[in-house]
Protein backbone atom coordinates (compact mmCIF):
# COMPACT_ATOMS: atom_id res chain seq x y z
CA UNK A 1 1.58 -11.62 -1.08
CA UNK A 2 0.60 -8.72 0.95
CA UNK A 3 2.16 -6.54 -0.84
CA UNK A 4 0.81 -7.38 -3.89
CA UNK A 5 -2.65 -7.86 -1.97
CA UNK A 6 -2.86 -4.26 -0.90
CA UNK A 7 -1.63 -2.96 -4.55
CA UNK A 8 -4.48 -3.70 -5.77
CA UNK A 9 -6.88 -2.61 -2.94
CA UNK A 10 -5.13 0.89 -3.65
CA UNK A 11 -7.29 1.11 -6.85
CA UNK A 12 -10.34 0.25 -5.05
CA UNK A 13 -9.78 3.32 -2.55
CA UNK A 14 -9.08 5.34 -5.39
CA UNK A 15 -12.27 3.79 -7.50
CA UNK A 16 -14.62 4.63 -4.87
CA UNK A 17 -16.26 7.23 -2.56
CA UNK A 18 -17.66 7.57 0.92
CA UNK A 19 -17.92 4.61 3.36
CA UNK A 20 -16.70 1.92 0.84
CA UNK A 21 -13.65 4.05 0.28
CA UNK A 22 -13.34 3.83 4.10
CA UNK A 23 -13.65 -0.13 3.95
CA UNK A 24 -11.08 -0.93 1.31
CA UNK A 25 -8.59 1.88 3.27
CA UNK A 26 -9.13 -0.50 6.36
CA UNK A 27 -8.62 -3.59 4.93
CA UNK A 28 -5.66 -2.61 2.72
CA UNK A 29 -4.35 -1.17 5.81
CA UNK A 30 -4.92 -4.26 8.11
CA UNK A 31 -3.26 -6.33 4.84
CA UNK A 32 -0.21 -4.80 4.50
CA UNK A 33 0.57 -3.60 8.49
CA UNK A 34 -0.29 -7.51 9.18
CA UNK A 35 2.51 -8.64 6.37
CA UNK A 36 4.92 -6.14 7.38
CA UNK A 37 4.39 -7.42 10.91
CA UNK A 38 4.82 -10.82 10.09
CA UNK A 39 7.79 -10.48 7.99
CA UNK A 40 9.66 -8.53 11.37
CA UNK A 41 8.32 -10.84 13.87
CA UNK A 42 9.44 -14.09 11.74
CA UNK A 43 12.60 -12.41 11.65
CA UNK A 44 12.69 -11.49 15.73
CA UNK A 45 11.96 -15.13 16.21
CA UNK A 46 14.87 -16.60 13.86
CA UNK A 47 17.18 -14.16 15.57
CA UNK A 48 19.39 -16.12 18.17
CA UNK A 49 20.48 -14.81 21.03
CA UNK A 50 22.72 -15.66 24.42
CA UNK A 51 19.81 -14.95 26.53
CA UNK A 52 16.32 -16.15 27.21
CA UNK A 53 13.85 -13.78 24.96
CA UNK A 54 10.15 -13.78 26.07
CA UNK A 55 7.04 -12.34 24.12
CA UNK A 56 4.10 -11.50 26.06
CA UNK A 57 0.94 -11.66 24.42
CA UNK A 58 -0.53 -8.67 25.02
CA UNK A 59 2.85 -6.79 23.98
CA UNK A 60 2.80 -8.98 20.64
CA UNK A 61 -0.26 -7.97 19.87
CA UNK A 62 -0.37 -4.37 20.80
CA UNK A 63 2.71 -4.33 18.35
CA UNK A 64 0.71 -5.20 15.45
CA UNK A 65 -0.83 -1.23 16.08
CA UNK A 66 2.01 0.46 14.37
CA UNK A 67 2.58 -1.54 11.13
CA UNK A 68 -1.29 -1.14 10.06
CA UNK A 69 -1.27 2.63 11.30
CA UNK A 70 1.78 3.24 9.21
CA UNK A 71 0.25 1.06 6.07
CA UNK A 72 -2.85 3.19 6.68
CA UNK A 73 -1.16 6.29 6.42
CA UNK A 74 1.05 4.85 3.07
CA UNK A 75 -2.20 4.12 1.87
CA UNK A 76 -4.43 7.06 2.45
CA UNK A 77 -1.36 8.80 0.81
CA UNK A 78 -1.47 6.60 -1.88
CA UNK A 79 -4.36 7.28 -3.01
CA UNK A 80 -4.90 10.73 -3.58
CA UNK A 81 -4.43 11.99 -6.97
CA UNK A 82 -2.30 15.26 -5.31
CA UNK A 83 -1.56 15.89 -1.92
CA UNK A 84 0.72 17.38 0.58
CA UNK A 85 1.69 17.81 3.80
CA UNK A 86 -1.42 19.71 4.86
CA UNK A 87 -3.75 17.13 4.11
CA UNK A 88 -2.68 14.89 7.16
């Protein structure tokens, strides 16, 4: 659902300019970094172990920082018609 969520966000950022350009990149980010983050932590928890695993709130959510950084990034490259290297 994310996925398929932020898909179409990308042709928002691509359809517009200036701040609102800025708005969709942010949500599509937050969409797919929060799905990504879900689907790992779902899998963390179903993972079974032979010792006692704790999750410390702050930890859990300062995790969440990466996925929509990365899903930012995938995004702002995305959509740009050409780009390289340079650009970030």
């Amino acid at each position: 659902m994310a996925s398929y969520t932020t898909l179409n966000l990308v042709g928002r950022v691509t359809a517009t300019q200036g701040r609102s350009q800025l708005g969709w990149l942010t949500s599509g980010a937050v969409t797919l970094g929060m799905g990504i983050w879900a689907m790992h932590f779902i899998g963390m928890l179903a993972l079974r172990l032979p010792l006692a695993v704790h999750y410390g709130f702050r930890t859990v959510l300062l995790s969440i920082l990466p996925a929509v950084i990365a899903a930012g990034l995938a995004l702002l490259a995305m959509s740009r018609p050409h780009w390289s290297w340079a650009d970030f």
